[in-house]
Each structure stands twice: as structure tokens, then as C-alpha cells.
C-alpha atoms as a PDB file:
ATOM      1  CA  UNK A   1    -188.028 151.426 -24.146  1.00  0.00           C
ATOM      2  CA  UNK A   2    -186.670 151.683 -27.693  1.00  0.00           C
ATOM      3  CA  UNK A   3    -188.627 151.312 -31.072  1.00  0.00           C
ATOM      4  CA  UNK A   4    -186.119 149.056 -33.200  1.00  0.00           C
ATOM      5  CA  UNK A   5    -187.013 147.999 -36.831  1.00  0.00           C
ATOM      6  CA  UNK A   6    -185.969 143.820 -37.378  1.00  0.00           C
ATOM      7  CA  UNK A   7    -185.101 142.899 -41.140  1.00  0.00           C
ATOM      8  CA  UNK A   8    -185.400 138.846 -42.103  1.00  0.00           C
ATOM      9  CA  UNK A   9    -183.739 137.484 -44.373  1.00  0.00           C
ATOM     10  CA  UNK A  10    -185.347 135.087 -47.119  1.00  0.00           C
ATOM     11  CA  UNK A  11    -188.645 134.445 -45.138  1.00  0.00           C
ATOM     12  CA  UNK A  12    -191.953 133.855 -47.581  1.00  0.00           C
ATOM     13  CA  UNK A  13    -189.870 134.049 -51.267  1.00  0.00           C
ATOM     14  CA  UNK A  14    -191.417 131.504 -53.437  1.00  0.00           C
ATOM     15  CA  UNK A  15    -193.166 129.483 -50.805  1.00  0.00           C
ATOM     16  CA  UNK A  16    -189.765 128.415 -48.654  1.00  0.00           C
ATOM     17  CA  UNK A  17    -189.103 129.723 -45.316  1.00  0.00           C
ATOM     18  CA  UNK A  18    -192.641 130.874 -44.552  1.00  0.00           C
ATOM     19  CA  UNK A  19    -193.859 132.404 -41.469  1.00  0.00           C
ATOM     20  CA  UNK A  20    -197.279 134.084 -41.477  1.00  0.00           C
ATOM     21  CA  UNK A  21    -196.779 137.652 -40.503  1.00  0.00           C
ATOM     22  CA  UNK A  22    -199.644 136.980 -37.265  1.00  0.00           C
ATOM     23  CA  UNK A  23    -197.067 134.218 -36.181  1.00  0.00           C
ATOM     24  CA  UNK A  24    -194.361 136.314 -36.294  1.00  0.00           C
ATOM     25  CA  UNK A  25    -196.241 139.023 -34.262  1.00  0.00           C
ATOM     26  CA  UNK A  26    -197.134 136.389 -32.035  1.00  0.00           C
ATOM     27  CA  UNK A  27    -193.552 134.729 -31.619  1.00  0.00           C
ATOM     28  CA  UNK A  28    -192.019 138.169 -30.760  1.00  0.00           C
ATOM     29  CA  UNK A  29    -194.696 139.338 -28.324  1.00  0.00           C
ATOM     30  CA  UNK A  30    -193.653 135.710 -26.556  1.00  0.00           C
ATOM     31  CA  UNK A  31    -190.233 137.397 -26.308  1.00  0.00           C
ATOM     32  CA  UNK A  32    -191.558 140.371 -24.628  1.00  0.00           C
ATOM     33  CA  UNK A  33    -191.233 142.811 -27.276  1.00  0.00           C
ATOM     34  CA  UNK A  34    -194.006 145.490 -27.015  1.00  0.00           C
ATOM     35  CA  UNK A  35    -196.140 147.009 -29.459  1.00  0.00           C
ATOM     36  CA  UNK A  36    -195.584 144.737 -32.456  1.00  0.00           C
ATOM     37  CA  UNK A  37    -196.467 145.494 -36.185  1.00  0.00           C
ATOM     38  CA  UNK A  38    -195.342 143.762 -39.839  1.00  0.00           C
ATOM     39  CA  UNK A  39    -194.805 145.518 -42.655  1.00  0.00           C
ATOM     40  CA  UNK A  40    -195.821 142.958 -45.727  1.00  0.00           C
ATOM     41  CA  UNK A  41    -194.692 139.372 -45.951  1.00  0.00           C
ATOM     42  CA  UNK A  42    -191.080 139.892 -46.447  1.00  0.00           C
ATOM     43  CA  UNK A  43    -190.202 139.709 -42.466  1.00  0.00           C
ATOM     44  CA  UNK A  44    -190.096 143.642 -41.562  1.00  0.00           C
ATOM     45  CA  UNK A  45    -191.093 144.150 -37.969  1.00  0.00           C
ATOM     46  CA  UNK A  46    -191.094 147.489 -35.684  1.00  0.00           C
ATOM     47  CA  UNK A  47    -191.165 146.936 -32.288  1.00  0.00           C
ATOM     48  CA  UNK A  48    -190.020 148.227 -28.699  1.00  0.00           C
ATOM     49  CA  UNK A  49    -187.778 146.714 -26.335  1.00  0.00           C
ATOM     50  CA  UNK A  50    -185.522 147.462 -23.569  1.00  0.00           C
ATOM     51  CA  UNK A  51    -183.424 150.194 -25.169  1.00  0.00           C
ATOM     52  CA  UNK A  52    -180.176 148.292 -22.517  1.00  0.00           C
ATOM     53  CA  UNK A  53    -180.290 145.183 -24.844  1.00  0.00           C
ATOM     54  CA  UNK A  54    -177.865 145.104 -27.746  1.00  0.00           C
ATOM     55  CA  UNK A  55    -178.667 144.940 -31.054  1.00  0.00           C
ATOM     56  CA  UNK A  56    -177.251 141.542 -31.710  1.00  0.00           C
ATOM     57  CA  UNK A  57    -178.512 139.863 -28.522  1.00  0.00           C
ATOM     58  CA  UNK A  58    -181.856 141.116 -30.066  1.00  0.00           C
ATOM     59  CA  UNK A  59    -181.105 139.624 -33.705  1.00  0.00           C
ATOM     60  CA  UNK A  60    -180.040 135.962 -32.180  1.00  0.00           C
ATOM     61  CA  UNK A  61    -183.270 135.735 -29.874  1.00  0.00           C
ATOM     62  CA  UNK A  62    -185.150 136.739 -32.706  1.00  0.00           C
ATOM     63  CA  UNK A  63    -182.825 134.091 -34.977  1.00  0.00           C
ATOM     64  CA  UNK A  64    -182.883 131.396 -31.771  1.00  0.00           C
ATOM     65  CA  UNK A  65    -186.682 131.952 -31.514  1.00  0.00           C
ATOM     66  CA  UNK A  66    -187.112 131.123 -35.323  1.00  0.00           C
ATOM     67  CA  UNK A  67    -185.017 128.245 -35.325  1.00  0.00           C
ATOM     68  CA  UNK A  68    -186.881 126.896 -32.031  1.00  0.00           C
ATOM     69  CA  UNK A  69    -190.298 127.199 -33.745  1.00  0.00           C
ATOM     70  CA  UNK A  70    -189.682 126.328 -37.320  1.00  0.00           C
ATOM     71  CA  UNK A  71    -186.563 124.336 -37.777  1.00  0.00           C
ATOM     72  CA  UNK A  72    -184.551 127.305 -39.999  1.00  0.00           C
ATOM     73  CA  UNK A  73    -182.206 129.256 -39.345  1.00  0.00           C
ATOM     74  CA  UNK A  74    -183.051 133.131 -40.671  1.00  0.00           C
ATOM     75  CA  UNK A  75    -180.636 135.559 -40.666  1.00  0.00           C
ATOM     76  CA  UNK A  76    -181.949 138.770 -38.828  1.00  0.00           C
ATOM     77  CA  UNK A  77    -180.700 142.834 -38.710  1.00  0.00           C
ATOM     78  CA  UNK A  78    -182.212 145.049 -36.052  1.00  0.00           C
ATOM     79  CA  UNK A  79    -181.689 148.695 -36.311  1.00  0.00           C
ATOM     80  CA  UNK A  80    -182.683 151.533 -34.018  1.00  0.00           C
ATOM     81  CA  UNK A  81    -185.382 153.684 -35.377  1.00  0.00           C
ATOM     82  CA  UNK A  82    -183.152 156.698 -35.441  1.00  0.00           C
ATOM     83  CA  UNK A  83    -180.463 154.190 -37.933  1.00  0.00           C
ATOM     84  CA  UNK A  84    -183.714 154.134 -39.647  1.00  0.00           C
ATOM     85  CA  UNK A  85    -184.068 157.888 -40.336  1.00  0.00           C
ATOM     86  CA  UNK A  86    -180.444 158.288 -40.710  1.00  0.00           C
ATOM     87  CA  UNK A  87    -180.875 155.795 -43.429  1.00  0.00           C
ATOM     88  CA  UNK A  88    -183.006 157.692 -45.318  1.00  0.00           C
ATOM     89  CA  UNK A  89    -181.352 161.090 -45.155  1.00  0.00           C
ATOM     90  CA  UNK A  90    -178.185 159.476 -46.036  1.00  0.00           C
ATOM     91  CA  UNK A  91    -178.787 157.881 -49.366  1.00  0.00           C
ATOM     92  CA  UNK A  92    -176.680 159.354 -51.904  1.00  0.00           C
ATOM     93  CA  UNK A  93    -178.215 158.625 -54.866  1.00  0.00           C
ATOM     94  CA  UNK A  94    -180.692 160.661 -53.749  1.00  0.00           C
ATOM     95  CA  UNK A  95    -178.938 163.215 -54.235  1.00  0.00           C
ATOM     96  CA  UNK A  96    -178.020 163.179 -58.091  1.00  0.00           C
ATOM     97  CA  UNK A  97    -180.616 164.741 -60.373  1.00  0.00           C
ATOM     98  CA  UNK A  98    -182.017 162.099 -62.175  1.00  0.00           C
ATOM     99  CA  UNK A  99    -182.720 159.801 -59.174  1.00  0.00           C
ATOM    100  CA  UNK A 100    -185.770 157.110 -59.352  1.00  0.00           C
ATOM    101  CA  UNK A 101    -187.552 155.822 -56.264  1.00  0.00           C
ATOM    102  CA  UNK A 102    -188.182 152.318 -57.969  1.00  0.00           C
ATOM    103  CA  UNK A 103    -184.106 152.098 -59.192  1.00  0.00           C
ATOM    104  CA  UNK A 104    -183.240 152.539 -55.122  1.00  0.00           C
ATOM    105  CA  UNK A 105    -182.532 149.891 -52.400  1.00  0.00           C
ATOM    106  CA  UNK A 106    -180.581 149.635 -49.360  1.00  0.00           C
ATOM    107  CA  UNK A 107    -178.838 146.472 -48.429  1.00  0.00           C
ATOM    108  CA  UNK A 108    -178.584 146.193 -44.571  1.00  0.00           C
ATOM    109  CA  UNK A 109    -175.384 144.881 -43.472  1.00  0.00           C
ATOM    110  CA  UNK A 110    -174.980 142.613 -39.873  1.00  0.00           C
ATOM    111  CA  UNK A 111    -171.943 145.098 -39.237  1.00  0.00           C
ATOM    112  CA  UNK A 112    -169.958 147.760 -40.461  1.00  0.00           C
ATOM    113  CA  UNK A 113    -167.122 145.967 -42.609  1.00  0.00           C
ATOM    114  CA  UNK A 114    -163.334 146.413 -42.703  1.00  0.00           C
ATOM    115  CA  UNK A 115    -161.908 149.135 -44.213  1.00  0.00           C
ATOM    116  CA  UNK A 116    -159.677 146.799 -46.086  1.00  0.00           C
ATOM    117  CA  UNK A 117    -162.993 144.663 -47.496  1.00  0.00           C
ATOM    118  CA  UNK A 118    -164.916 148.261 -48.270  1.00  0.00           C
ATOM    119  CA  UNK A 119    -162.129 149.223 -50.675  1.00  0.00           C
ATOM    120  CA  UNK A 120    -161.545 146.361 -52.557  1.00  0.00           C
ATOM    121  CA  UNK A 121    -165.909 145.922 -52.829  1.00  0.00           C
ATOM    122  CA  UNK A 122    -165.682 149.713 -53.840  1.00  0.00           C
ATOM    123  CA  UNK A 123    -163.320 148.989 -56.657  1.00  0.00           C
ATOM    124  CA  UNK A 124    -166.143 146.805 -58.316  1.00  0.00           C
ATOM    125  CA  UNK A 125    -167.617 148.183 -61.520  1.00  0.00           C
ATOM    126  CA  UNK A 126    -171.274 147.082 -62.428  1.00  0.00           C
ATOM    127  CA  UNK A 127    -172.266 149.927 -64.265  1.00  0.00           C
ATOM    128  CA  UNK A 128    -174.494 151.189 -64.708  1.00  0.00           C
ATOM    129  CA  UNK A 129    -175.673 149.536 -61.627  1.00  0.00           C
ATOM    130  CA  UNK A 130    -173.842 151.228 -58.309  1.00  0.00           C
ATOM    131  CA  UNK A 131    -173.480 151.156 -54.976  1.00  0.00           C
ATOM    132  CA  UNK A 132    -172.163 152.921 -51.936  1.00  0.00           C
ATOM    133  CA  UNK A 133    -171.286 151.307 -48.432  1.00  0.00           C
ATOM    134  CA  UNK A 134    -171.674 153.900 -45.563  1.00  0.00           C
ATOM    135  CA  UNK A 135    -170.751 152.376 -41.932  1.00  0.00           C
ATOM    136  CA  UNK A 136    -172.932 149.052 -41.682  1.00  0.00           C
ATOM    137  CA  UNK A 137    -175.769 150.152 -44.911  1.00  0.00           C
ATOM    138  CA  UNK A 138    -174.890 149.582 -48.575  1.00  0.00           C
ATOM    139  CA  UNK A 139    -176.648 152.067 -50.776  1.00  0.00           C
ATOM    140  CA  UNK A 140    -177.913 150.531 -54.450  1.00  0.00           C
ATOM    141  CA  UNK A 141    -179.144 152.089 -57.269  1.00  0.00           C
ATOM    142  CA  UNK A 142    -180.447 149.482 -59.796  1.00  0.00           C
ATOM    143  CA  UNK A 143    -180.414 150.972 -63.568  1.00  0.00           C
ATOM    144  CA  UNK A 144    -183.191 148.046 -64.270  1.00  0.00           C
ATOM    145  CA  UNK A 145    -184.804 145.561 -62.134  1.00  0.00           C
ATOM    146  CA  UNK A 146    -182.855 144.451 -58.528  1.00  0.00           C
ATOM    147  CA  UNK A 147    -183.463 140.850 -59.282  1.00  0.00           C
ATOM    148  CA  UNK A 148    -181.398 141.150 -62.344  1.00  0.00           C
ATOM    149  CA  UNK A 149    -178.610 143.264 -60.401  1.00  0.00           C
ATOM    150  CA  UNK A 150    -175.229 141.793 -59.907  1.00  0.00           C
ATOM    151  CA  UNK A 151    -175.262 143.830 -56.619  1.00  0.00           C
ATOM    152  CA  UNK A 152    -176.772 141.226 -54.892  1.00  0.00           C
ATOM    153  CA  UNK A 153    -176.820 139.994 -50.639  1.00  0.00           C
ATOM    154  CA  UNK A 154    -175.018 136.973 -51.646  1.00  0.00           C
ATOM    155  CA  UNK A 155    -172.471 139.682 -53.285  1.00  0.00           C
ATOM    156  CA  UNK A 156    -171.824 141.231 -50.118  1.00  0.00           C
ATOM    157  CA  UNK A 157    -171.892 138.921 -48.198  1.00  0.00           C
ATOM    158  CA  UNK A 158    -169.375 137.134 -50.146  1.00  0.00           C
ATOM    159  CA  UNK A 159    -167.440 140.215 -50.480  1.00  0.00           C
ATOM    160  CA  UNK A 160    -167.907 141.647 -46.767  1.00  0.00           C
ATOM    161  CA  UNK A 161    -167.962 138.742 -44.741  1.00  0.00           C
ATOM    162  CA  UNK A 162    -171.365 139.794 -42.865  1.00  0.00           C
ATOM    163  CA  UNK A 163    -174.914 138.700 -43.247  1.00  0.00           C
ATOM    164  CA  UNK A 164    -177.126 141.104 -45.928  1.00  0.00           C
ATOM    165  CA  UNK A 165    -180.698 141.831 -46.483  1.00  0.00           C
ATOM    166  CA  UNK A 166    -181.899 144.160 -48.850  1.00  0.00           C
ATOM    167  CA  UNK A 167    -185.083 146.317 -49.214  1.00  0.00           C
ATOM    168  CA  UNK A 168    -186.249 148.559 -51.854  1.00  0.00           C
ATOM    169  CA  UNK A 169    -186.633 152.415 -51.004  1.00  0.00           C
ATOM    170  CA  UNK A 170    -190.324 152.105 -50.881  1.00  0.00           C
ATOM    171  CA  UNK A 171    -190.574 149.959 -47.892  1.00  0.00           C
ATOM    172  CA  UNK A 172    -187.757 152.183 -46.041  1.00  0.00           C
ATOM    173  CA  UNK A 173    -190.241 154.999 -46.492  1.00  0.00           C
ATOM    174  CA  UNK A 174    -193.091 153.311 -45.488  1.00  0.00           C
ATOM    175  CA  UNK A 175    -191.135 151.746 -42.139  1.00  0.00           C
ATOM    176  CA  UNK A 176    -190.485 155.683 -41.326  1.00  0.00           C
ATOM    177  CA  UNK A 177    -193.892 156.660 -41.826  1.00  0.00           C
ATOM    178  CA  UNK A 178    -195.107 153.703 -39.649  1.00  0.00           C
ATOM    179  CA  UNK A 179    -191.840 154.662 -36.780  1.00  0.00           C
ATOM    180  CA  UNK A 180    -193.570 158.306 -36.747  1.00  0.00           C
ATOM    181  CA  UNK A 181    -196.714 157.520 -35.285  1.00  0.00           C
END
């Protein structure tokens, strides 16, 4: 068995797409994932599974199972927990000086991009807003509020040709604390 962290996309934002957090529990125990638990109402979900199942014929039961039950499609990311850790050691706008927990986000990418795609996104000045792709994660630092960020999913998604969901750095500590115990 494997603990794996799933990330929705767009469930519960301003009353669309909404799936109570017990019915999501319940929908993935149905697909024999053990030892279920949501973090808040934004479609965060550890669980364990067989660790010989690949990520992305996880994501599309999860996605098939959604679109079976409530008639949307939702665009899901499952990452191991050790991508999770890695995550969070791997920020680099951690690293500066004047770093601030509520400026940080990581945008969760369905794979890693083409080298081609990653250097013409990189070229892309929002400053002072920035980000930094690393493999199949896009580090963001926000100078202001997210929501008013150009650095947006639809931006790479647009940009990178993959699906994109993005969490602030508060919930990516708080999935780590609840992978730990």
C-alpha cells in the first residue's frame, strides 16, 4: 500500500461543482481506497492504495467516478506522499530572505511539460509576481493576493498544455502534517 495525496480541481468555489467532503470520502472508499481523510472543502484527499497502480489510472477512476455520480467532469492530480515532501523542501522561494507563507502557492501540474513549453513560460515577466516550474510542480510567489495573480491554472494550462490546480503553502503544510501520522 501507498499513501497518495488527490488534488480536485474547481470542486465547491462559489456554489458550482459541489461535492460534500463525506461524499467524497464515501465515493473513494467505493473504489477501494483505504484509510480516507479530506482536508477542507476544496477537494484535497490522502489516501492509500495499491502502490502497483499508476498515478493516472488513479486520477481517471477518481475523474470517471465523479463524472458517474455527478454529471462533471473534474480534473484530478494524485501525487505520492514522498512528491509531497519533496514539494515542500523544494520550494525556492523559500529560500530568499524575505519569504511570506501567505505570498506562496504551488500549482500542481498533470505532467512534467516540454522543455520547449518550460522556456518560453519561463520567459514570462509578471513581476513582481514569479514563478518557477520544477519537473511536473510550478512554484508561485504572489506579491498580493493569488486571486488577483496573472499566474493563474488557466495560465498554465494554456501555456503548458496540462491540467493545473493550485494550493496555497498553508494547505501543503497541513497535508504533510496529516501524511506524518
Amino acid at each position: 500500500m501507498q499513501k497518495y495525496i488527490a488534488i480536485l480541481r474547481g470542486i465547491n468555489v462559489g456554489g458550482h461543482r459541489k461535492i460534500l467532503m463525506k461524499d467524497l470520502r464515501d465515493l473513494l472508499q467505493k473504489l477501494n481506497f483505504e484509510n480516507v481523510q479530506t482536508y477542507i472543502q476544496s477537494g484535497n484527499v490522502i489516501f492509500e492504495f495499491d502502490d502497483k497502480v499508476s498515478k493516472p489510472d488513479i486520477e481517471n477512476q477518481i475523474t470517471n467516478s465523479i463524472k458517474t455520480k455527478y454529471g462533471f467532469d473534474v480534473p484530478v492530480i494524485v501525487r505520492k506522499e514522498n512528491d509531497l515532501f519533496e514539494i515542500l523542501n523544494s520550494n525556492p522561494f523559500i529560500k530568499s530572505d524575505d519569504f511570506d507563507i501567505n505570498r506562496l502557492a504551488i500549482t500542481f501540474l498533470g505532467e512534467i511539460p516540454a522543455t520547449d513549453k518550460v522556456t518560453l513560460i519561463e520567459q514570462i515577466d509578471f513581476s513582481p509576481d514569479k514563478f518557477k516550474i520544477i519537473g511536473n510542480n510550478a512554484f508561485v510567489y504572489c506579491s498580493g493576493k493569488y486571486s488577483e495573480s496573472k499566474i493563474t491554472n488557466q495560465f498554465f494550462e494554456n501555456k503548458l498544455k496540462t491540467n493545473a490546480t493550485t494550493r496555497n503553502w498553508k494547505t501543503i503544510k497541513k497535508l504533510c502534517e496529516l501524511l506524518e501520522k
